[in-house]
N, C-alpha and C. Protein backbone atom coordinates (compact mmCIF):
# COMPACT_ATOMS: atom_id res chain seq x y z
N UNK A 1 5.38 13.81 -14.51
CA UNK A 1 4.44 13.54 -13.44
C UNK A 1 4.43 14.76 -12.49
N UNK A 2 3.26 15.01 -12.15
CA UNK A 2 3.29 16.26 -10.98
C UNK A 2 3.39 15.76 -10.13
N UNK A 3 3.78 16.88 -8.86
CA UNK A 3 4.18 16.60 -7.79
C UNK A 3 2.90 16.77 -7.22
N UNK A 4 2.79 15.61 -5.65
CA UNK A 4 1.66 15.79 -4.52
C UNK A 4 1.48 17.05 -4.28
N UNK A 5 2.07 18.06 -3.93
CA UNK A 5 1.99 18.85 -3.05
C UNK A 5 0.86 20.14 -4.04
N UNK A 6 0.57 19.93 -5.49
CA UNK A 6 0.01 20.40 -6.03
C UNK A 6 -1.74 20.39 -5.53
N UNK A 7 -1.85 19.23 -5.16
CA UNK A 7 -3.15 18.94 -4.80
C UNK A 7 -3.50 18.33 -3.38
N UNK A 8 -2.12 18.37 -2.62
CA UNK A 8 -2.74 17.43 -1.13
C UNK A 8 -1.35 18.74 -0.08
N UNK A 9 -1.88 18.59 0.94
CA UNK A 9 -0.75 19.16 2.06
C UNK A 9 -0.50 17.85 3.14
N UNK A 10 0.94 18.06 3.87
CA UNK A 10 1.07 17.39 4.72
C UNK A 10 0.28 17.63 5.92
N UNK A 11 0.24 16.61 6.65
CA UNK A 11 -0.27 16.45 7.98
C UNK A 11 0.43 15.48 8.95
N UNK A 12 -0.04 15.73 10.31
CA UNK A 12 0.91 14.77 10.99
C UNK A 12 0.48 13.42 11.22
N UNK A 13 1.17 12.84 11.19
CA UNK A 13 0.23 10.88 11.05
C UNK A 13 -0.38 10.86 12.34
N UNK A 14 0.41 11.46 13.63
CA UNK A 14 -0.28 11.19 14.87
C UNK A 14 -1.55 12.09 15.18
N UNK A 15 -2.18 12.75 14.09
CA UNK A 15 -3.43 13.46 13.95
C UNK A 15 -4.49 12.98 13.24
N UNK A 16 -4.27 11.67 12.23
CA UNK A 16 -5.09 11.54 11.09
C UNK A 16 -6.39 10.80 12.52
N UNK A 17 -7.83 10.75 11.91
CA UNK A 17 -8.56 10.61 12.77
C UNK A 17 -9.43 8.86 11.93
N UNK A 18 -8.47 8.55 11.25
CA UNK A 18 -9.28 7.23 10.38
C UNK A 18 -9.13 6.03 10.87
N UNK A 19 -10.32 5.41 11.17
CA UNK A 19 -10.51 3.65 11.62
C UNK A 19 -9.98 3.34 11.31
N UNK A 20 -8.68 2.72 10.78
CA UNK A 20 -7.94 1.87 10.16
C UNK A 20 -8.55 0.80 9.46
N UNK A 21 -8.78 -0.09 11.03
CA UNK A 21 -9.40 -1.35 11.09
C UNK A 21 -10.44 -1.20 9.67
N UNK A 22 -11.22 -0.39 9.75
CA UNK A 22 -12.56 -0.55 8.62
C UNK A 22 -11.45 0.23 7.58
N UNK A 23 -10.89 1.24 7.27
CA UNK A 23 -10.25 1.51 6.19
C UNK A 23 -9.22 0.64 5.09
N UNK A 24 -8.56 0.06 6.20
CA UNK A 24 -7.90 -0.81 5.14
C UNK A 24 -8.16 -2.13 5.49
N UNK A 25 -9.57 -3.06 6.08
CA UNK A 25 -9.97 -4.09 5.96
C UNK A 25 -11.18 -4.15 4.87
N UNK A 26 -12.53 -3.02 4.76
CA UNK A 26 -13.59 -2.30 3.75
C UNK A 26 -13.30 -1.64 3.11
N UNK A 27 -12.46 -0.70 3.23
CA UNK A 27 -13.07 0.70 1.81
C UNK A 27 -11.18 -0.09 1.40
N UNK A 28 -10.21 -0.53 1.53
CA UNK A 28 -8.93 -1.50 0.97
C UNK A 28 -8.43 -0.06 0.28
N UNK A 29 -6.83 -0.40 0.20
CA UNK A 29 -6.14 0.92 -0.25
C UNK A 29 -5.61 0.35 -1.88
N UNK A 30 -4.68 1.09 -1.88
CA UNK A 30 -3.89 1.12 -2.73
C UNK A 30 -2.46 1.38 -2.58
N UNK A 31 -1.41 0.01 -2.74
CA UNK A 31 -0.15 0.02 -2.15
C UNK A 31 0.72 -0.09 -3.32
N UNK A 32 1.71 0.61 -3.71
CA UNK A 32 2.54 1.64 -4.88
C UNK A 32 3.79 1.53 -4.48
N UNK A 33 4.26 0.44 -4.93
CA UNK A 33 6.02 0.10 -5.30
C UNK A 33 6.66 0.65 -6.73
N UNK A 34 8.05 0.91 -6.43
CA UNK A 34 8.70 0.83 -7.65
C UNK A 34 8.93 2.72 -7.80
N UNK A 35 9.33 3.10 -9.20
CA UNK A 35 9.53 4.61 -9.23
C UNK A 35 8.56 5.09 -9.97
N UNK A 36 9.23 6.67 -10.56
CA UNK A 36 8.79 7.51 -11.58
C UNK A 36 8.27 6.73 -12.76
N UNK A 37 9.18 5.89 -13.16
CA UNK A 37 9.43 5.36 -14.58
C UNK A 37 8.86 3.99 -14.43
N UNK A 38 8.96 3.42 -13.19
CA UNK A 38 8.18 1.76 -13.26
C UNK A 38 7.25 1.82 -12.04
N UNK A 39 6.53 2.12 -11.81
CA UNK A 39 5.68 1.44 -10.89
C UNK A 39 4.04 0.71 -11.48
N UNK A 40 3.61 0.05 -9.42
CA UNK A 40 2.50 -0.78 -9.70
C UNK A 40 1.82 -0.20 -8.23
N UNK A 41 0.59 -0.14 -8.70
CA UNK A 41 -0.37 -0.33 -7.49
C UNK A 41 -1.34 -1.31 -7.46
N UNK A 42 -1.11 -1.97 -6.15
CA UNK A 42 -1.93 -3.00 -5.61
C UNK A 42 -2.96 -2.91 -4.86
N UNK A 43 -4.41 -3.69 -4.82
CA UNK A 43 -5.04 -3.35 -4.20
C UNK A 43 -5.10 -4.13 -2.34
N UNK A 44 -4.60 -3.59 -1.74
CA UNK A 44 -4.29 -4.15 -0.22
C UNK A 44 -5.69 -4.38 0.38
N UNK A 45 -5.75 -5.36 1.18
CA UNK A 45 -6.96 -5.65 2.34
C UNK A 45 -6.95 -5.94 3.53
N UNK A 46 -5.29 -5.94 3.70
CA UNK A 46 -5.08 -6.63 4.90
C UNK A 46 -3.66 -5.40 5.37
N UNK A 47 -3.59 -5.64 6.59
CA UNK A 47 -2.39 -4.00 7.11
C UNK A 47 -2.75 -3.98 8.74
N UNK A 48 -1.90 -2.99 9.05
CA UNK A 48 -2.34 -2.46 10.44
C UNK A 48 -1.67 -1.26 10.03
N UNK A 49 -1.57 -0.31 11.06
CA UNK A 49 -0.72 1.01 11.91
C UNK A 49 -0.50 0.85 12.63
N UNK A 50 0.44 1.66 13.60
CA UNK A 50 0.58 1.94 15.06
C UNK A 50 2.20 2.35 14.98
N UNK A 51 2.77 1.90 16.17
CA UNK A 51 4.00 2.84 16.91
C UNK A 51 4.81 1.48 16.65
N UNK A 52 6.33 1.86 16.03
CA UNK A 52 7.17 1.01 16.32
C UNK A 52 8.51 1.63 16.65
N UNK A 53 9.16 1.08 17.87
CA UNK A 53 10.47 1.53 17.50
C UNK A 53 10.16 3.52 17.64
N UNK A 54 9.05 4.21 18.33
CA UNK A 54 9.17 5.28 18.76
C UNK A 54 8.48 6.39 16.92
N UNK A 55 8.15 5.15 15.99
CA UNK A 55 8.04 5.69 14.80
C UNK A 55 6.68 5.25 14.37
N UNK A 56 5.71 6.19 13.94
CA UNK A 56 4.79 5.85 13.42
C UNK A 56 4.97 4.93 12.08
N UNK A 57 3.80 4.00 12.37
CA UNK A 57 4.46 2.62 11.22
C UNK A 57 3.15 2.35 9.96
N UNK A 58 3.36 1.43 9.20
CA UNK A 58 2.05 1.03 8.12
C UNK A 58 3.04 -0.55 8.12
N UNK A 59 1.88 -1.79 8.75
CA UNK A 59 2.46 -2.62 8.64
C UNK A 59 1.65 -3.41 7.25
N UNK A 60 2.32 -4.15 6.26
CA UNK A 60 1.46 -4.41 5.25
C UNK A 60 1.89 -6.14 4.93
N UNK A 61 0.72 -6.43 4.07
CA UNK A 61 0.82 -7.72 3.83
C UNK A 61 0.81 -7.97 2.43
N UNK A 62 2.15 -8.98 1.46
CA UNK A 62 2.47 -8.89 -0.04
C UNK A 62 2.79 -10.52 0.02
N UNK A 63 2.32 -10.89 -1.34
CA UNK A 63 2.64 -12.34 -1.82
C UNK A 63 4.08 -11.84 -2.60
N UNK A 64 4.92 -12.54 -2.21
CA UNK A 64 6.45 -12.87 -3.24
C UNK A 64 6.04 -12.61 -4.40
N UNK A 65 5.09 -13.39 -5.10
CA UNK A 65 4.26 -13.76 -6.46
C UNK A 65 3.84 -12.47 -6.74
N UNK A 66 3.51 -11.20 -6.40
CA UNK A 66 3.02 -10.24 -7.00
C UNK A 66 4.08 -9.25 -7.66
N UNK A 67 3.44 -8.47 -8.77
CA UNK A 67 4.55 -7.46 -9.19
C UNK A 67 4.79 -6.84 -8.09
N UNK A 68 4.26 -5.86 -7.80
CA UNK A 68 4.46 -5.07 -6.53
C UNK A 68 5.46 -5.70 -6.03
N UNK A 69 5.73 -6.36 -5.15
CA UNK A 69 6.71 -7.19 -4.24
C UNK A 69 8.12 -7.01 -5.33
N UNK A 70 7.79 -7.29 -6.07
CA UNK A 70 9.22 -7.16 -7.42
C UNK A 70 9.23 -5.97 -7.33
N UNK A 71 8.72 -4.62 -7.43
CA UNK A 71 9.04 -3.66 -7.25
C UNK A 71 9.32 -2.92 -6.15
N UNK A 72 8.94 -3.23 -4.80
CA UNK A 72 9.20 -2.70 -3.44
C UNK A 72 10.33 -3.29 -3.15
N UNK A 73 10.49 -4.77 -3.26
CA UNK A 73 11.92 -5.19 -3.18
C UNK A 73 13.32 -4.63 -3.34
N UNK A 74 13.46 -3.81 -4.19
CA UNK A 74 14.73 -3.61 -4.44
C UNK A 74 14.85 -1.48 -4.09
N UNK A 75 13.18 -1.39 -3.67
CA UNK A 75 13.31 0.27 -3.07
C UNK A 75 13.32 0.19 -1.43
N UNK A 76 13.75 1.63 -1.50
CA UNK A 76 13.08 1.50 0.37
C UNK A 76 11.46 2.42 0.36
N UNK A 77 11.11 3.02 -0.67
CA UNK A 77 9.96 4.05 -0.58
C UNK A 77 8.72 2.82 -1.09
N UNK A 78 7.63 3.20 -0.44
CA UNK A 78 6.41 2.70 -0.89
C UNK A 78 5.46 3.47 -0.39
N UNK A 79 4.04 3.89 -1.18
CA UNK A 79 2.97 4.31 -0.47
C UNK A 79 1.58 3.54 -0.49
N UNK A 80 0.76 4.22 0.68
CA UNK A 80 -0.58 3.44 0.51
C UNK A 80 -1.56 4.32 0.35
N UNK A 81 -2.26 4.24 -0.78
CA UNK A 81 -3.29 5.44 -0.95
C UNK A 81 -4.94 4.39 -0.35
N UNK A 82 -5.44 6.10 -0.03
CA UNK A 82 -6.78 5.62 0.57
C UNK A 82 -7.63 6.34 -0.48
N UNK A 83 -9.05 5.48 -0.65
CA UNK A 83 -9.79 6.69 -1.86
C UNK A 83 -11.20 6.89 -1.47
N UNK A 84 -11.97 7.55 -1.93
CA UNK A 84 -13.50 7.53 -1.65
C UNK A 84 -14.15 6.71 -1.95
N UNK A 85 -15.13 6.42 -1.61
CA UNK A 85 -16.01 5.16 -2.04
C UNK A 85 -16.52 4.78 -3.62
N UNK A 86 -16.58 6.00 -4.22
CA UNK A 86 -16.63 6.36 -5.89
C UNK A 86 -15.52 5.48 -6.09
N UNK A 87 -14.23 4.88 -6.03
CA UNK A 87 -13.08 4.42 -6.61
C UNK A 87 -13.47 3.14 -6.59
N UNK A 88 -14.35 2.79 -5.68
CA UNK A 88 -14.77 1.29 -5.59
C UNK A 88 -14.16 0.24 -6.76
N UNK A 89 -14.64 0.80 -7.71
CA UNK A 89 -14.28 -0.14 -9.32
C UNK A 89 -12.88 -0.36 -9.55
N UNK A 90 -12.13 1.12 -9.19
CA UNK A 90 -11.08 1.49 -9.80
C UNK A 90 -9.83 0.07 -8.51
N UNK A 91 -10.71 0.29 -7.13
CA UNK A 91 -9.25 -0.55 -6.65
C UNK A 91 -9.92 -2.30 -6.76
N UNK A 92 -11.05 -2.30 -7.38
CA UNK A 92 -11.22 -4.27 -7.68
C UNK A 92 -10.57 -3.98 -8.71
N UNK A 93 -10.56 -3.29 -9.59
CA UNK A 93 -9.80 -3.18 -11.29
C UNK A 93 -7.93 -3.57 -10.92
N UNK A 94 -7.79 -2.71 -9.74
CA UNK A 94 -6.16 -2.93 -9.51
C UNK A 94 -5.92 -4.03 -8.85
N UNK A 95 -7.48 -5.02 -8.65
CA UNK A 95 -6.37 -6.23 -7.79
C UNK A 95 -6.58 -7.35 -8.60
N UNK A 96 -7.72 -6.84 -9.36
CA UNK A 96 -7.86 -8.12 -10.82
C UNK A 96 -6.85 -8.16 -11.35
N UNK A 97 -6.30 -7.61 -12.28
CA UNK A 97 -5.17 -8.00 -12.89
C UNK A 97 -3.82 -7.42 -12.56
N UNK A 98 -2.60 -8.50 -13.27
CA UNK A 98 -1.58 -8.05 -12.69
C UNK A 98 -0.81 -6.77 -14.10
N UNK A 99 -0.34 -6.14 -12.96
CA UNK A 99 0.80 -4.64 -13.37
C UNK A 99 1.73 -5.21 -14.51
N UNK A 100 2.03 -6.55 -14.50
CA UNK A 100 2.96 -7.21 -15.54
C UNK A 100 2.41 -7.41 -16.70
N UNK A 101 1.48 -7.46 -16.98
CA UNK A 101 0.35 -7.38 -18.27
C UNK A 101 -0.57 -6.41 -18.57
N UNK A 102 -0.69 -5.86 -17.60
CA UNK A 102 -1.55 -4.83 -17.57
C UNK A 102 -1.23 -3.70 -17.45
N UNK A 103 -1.58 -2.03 -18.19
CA UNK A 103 -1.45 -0.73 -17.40
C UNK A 103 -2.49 -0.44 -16.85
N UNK A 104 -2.70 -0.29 -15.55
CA UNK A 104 -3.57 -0.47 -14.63
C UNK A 104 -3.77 1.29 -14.49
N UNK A 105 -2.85 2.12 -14.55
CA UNK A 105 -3.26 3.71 -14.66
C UNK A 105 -4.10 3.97 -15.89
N UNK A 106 -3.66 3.41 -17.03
CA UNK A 106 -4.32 3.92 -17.99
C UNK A 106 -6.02 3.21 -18.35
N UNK A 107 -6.43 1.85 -17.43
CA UNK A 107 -7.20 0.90 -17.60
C UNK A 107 -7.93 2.14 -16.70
N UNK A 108 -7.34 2.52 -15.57
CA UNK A 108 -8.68 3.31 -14.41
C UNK A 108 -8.80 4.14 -14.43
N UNK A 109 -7.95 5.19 -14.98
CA UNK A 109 -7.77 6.82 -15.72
C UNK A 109 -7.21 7.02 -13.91
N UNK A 110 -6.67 6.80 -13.18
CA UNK A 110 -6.32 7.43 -11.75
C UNK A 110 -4.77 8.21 -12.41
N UNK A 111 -4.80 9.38 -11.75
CA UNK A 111 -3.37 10.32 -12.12
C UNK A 111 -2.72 10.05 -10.82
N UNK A 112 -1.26 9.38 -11.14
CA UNK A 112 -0.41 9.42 -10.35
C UNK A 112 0.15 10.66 -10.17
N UNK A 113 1.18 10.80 -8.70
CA UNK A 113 1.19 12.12 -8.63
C UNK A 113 2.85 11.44 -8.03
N UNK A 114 3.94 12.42 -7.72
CA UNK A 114 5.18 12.34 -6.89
C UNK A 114 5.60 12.87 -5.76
N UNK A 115 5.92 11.91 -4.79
CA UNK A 115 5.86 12.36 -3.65
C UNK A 115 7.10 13.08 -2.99
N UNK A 116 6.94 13.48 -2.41
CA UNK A 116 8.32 14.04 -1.31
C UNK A 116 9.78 13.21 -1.63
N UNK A 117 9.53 12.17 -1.48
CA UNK A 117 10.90 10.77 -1.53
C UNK A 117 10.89 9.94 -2.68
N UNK A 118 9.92 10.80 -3.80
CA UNK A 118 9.78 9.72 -5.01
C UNK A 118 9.20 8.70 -5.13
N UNK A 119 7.70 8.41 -3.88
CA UNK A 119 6.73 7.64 -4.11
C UNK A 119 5.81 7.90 -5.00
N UNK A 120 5.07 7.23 -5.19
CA UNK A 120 3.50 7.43 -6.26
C UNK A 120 2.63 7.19 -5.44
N UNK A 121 1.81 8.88 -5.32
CA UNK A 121 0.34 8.76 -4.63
C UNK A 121 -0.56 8.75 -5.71
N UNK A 122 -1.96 9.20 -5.41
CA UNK A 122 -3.13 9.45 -6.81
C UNK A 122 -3.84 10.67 -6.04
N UNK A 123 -3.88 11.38 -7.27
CA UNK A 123 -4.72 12.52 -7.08
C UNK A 123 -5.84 12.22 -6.66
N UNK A 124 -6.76 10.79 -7.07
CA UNK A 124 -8.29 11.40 -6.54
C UNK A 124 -8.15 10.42 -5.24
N UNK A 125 -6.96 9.78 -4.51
CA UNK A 125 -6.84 9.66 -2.94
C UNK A 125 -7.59 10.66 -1.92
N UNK A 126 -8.06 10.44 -1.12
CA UNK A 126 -8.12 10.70 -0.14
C UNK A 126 -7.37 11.07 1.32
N UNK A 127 -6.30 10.10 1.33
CA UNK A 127 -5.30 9.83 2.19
C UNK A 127 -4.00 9.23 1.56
N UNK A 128 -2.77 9.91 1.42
CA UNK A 128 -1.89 9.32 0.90
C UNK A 128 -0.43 9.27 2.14
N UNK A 129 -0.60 7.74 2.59
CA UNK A 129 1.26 7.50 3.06
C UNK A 129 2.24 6.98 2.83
N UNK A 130 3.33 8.32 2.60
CA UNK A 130 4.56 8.05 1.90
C UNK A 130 5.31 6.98 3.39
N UNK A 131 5.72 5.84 2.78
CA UNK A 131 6.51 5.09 3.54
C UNK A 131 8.22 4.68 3.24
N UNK A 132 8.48 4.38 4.36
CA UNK A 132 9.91 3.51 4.24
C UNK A 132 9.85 2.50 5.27
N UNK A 133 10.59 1.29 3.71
CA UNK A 133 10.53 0.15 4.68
C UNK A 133 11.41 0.46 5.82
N UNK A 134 11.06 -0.34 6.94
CA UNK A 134 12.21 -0.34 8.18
C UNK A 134 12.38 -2.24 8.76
N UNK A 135 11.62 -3.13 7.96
CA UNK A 135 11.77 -4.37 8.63
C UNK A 135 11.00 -4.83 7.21
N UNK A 136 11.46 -6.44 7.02
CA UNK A 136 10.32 -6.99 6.45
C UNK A 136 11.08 -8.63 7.08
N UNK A 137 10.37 -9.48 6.46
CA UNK A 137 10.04 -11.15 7.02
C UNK A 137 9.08 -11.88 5.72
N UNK A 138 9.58 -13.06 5.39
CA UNK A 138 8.11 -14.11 5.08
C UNK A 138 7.90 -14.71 6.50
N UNK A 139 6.08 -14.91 6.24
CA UNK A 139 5.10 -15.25 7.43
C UNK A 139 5.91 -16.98 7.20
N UNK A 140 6.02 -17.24 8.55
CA UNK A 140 6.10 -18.62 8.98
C UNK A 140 4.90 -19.80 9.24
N UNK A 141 5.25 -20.74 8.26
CA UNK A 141 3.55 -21.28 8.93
C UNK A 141 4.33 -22.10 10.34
N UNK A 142 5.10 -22.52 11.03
CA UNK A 142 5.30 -22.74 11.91
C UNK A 142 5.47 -22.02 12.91
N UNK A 143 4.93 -21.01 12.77
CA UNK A 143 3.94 -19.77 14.07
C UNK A 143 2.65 -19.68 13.88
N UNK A 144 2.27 -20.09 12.66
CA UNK A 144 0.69 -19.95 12.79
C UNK A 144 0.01 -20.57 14.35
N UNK A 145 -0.81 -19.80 15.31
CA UNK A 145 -1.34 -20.34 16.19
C UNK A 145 -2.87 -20.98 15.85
N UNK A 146 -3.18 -20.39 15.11
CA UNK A 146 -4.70 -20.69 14.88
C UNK A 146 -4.67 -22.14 13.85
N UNK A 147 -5.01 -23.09 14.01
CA UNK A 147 -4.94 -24.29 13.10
C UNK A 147 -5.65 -24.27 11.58
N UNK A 148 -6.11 -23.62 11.24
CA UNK A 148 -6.63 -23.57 10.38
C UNK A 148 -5.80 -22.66 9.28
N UNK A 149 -5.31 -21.36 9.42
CA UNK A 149 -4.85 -20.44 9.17
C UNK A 149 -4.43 -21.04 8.21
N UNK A 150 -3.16 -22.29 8.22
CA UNK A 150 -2.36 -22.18 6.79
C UNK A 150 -2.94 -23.16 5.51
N UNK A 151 -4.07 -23.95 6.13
CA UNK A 151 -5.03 -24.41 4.98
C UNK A 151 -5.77 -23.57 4.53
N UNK A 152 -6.34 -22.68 4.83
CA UNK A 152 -7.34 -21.81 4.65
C UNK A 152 -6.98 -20.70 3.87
N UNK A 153 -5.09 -19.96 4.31
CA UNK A 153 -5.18 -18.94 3.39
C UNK A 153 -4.03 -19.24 2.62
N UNK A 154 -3.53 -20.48 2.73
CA UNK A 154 -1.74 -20.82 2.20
C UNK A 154 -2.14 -22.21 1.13
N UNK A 155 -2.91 -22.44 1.10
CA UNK A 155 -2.46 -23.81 -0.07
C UNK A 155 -1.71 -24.02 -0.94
N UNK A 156 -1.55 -22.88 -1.20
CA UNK A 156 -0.79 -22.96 -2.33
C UNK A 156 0.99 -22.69 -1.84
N UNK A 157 1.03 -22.82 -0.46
CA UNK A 157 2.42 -22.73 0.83
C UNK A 157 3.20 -21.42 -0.08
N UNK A 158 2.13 -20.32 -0.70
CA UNK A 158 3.30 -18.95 -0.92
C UNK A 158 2.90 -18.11 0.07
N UNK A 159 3.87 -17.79 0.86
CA UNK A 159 3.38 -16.98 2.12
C UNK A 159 4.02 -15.33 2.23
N UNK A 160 2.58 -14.83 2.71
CA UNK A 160 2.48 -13.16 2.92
C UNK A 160 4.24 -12.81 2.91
N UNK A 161 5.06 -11.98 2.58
CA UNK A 161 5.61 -11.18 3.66
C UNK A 161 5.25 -10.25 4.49
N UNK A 162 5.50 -9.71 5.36
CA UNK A 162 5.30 -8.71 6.34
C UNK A 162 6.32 -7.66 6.13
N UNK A 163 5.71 -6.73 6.07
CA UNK A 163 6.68 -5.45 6.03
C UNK A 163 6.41 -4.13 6.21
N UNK A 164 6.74 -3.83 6.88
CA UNK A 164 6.64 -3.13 8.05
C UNK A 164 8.09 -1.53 7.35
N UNK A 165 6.69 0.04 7.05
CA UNK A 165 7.19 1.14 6.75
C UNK A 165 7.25 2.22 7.72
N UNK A 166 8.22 3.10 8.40
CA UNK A 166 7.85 4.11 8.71
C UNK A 166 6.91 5.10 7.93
N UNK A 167 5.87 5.55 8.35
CA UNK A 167 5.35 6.35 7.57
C UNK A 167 6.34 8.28 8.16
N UNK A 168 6.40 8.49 6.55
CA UNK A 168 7.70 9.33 6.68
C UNK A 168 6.76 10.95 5.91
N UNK A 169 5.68 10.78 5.59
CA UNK A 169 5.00 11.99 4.97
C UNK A 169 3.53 11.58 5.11
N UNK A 170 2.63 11.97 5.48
CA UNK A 170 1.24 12.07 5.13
C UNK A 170 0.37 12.84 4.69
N UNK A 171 -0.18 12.76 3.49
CA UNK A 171 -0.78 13.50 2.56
C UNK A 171 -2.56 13.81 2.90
N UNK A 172 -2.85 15.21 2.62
CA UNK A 172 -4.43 15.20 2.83
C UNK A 172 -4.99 16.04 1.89
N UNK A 173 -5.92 16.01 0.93
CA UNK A 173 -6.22 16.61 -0.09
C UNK A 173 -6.40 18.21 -0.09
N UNK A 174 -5.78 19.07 -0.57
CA UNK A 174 -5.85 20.61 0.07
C UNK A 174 -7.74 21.03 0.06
């Protein structure tokens, strides 16, 4: 596998100039557990950013039930790639099926690449952040404030974790 730095340079996270909100709620990323030799990318829709703890953060949202989660689990590195609107296909393709049945690189032709700490970005990204976890949690439905919330997105009572990465490298296409 080649390394990022072949095709993207760092930048500083407290410079990137991207909506979030519309980036990873519309154009949805791509979130990459596991290593060299095993990983999965998922297609994410739900996240924030911001400051934690004095550290720029990527807060993200994973079902127990997914591969991914089996693979971030037992690392501390994860990344979230962002792509152009052309990928459209490529990240519904990564959230249709699962990484456990599926090779999802070879189904979308996307070239993984290696990061700084031994994450997996993709070459035709746009935006790639190398993370480390620093916190995670399962969502409580006995905090849900909004009444509806845990009929609406829990029926099936498997709930999000939250987990919460320093972002520790940020990638921008050279």
């Amino acid at each position: 596998m080649e390394h990022i730095t072949k095709y993207f340079k760092k930048a500083a996270a407290d410079q990137l100039t991207d909506n979030f909100i519309h980036s990873i709620g519309s154009d949805w990323m791509l979130l990459t557990a596991g290593t060299e030799h095993k990983f999965n990318p998922m297609t994410a829709s739900w996240g924030a950013m911001g400051v934690l703890w004095n550290k720029p953060v990527a807060i993200c949202f994973i079902r127990p039930s997914r591969y991914t989660f089996e693979l971030l689990e037992p690392h501390e590195i994860f990344t979230l790639t962002f792509f152009p609107e052309k990928y459209r296909e490529v990240l519904k393709q990564c959230g249709a099926v699962s990484g456990r049945n599926h090779d999802k690189i070879q189904a979308t032709g996307i070239t993984p690449l290696l990061t700084h700490k031994n994450g997996i970005g993709y070459q035709q990204g746009r935006l790639c952040l190398e993370c480390r976890k620093i916190y995670y949690d399962e969502l409580n439905a006995q905090h849900f404030l909004l009444p509806d919330t845990d009929a609406k997105f829990y029926s099936d009572k498997i709930y999000h974790y939250l987990i919460i990465g320093e972002i520790t490298d940020t990638y921008l296409p050279l």
